[in-house]
C-alpha atoms as a PDB file:
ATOM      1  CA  UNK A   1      76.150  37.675  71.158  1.00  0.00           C
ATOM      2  CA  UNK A   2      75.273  34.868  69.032  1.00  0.00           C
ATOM      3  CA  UNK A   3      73.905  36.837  66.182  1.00  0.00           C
ATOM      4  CA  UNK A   4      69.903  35.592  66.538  1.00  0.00           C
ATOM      5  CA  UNK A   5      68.303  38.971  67.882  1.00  0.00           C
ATOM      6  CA  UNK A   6      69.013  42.715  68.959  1.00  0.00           C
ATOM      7  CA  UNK A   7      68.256  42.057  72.502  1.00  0.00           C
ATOM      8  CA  UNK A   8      71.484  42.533  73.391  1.00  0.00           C
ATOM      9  CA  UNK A   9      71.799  44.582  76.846  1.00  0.00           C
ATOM     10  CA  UNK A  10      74.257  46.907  75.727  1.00  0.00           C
ATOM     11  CA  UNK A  11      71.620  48.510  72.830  1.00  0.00           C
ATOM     12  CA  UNK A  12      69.599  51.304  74.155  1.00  0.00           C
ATOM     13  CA  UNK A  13      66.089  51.969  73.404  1.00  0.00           C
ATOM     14  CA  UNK A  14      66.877  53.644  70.284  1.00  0.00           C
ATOM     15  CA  UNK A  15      69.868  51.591  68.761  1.00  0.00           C
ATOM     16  CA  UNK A  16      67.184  48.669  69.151  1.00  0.00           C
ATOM     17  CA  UNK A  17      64.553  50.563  67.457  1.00  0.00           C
ATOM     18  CA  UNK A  18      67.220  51.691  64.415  1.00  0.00           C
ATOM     19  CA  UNK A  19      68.701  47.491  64.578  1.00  0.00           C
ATOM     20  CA  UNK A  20      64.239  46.491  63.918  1.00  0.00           C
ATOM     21  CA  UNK A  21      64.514  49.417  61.133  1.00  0.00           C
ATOM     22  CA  UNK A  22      67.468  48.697  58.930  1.00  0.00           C
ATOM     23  CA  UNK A  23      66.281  44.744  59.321  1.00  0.00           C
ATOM     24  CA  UNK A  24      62.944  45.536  58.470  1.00  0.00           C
ATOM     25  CA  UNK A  25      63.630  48.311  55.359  1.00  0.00           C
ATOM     26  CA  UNK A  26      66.122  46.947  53.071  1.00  0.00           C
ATOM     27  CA  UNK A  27      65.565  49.595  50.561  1.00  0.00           C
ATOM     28  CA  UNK A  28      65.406  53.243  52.372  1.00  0.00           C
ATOM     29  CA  UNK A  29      67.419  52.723  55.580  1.00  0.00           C
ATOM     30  CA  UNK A  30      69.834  55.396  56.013  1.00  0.00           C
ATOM     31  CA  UNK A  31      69.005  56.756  58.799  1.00  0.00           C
ATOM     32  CA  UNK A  32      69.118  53.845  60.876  1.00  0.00           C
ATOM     33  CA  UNK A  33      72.389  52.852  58.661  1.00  0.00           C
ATOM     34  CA  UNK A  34      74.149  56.193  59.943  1.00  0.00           C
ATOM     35  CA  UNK A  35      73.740  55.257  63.771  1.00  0.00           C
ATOM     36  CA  UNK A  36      74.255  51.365  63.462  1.00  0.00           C
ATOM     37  CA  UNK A  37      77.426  51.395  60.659  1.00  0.00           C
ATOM     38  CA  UNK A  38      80.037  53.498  62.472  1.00  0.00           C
ATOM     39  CA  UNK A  39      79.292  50.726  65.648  1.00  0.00           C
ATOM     40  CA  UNK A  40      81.000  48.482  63.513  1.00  0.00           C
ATOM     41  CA  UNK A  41      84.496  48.229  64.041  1.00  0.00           C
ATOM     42  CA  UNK A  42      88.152  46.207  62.901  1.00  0.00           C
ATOM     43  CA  UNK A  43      87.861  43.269  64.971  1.00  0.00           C
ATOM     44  CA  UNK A  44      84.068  43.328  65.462  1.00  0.00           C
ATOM     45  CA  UNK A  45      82.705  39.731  64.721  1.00  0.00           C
ATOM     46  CA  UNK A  46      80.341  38.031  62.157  1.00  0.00           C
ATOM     47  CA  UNK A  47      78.066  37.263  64.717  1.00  0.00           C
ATOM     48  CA  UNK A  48      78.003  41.068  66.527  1.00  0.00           C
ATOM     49  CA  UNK A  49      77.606  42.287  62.345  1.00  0.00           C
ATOM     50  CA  UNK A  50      74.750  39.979  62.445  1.00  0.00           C
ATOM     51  CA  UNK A  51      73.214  41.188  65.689  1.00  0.00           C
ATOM     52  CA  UNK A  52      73.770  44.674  64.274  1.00  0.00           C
ATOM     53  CA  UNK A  53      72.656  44.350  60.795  1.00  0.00           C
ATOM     54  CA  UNK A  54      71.074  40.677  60.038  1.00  0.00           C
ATOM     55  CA  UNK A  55      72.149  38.672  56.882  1.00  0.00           C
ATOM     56  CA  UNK A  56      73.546  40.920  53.812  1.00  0.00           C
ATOM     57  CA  UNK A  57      71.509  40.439  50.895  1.00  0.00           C
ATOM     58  CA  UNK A  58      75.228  40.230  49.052  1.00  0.00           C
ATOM     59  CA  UNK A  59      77.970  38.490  50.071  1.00  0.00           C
ATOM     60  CA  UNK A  60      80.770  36.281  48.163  1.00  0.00           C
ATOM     61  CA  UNK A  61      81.237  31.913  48.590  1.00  0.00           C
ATOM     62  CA  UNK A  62      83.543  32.429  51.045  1.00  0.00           C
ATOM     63  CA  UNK A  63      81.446  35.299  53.682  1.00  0.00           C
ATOM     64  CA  UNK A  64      84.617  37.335  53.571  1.00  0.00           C
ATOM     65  CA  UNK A  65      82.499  40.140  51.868  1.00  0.00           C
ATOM     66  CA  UNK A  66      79.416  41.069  52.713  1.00  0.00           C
ATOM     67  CA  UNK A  67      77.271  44.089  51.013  1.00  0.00           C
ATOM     68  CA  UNK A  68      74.766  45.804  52.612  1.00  0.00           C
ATOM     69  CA  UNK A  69      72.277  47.886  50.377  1.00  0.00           C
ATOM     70  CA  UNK A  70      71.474  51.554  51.511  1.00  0.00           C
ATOM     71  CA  UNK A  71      68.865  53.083  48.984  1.00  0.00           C
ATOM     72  CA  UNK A  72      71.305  54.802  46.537  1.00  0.00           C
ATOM     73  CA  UNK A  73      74.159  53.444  49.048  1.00  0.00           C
ATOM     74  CA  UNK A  74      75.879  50.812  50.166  1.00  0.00           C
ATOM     75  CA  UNK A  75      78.438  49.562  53.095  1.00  0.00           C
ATOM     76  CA  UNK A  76      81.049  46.773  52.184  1.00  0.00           C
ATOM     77  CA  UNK A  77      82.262  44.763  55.182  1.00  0.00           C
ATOM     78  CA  UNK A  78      85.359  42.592  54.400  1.00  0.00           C
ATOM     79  CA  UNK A  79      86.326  39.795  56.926  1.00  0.00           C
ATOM     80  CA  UNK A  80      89.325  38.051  57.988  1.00  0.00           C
ATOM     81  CA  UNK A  81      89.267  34.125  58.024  1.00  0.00           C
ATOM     82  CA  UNK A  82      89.228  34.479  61.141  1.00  0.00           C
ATOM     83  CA  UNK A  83      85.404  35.705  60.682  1.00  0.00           C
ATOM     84  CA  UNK A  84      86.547  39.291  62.248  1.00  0.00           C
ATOM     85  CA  UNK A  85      85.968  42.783  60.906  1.00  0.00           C
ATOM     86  CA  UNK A  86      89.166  43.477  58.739  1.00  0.00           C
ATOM     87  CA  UNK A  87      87.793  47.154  56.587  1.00  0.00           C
ATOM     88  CA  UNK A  88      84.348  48.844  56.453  1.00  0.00           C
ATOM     89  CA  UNK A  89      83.709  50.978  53.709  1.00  0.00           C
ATOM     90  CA  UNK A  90      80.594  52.694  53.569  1.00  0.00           C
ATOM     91  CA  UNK A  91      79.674  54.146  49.810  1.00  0.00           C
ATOM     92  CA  UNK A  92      77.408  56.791  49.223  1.00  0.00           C
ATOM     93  CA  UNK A  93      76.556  57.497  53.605  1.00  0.00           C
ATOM     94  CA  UNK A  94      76.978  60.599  54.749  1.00  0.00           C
ATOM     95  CA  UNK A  95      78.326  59.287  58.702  1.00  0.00           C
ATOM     96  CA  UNK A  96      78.187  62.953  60.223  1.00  0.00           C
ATOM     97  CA  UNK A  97      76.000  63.765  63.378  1.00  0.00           C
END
């Protein structure tokens, strides 16, 4: 993945449709966050985050920590120098079924 669009091959019909909806609303996205956050994994790239979830609005000088704003919520994604997942913490998301 190089991190330009949600094409990927893997994405069904409906993870693409959630990927267009939490780029699209950057306010009230948590239902699209719910499926698309617990994809994201220790190890899981910069680019693949950006395929998944586009640019953070938030994210420090070095792109080690990137915020993503869910309504009342958030999800913190803190990267290795090695520009891999190293901890996901979503705030606020309720991640059940």
């Amino acid at each position: 993945m190089d991190g330009s669009d949600n094409r990927d091959e893997s994405f069904s019909s409906d993870l693409r449709r959630s990927v267009a909806e939490f780029k699209a609303n950057p306010g009230f996205r948590e239902a699209p966050a719910r499926k698309l956050i617990p994809r994201l994994a220790v190890g899981t790239t910069v680019a693949q985050v950006t395929n998944l979830l586009a640019q953070p609005a938030d994210k420090d000088e070095e792109g080690l920590f990137w915020r993503y704003s869910v309504f009342y919520s958030k999800t913190e994604v803190y990267f290795n120098r090695e520009g891999e997942v190293e901890k996901i913490v979503p705030v606020g998301i309720e991640m059940g079924p």
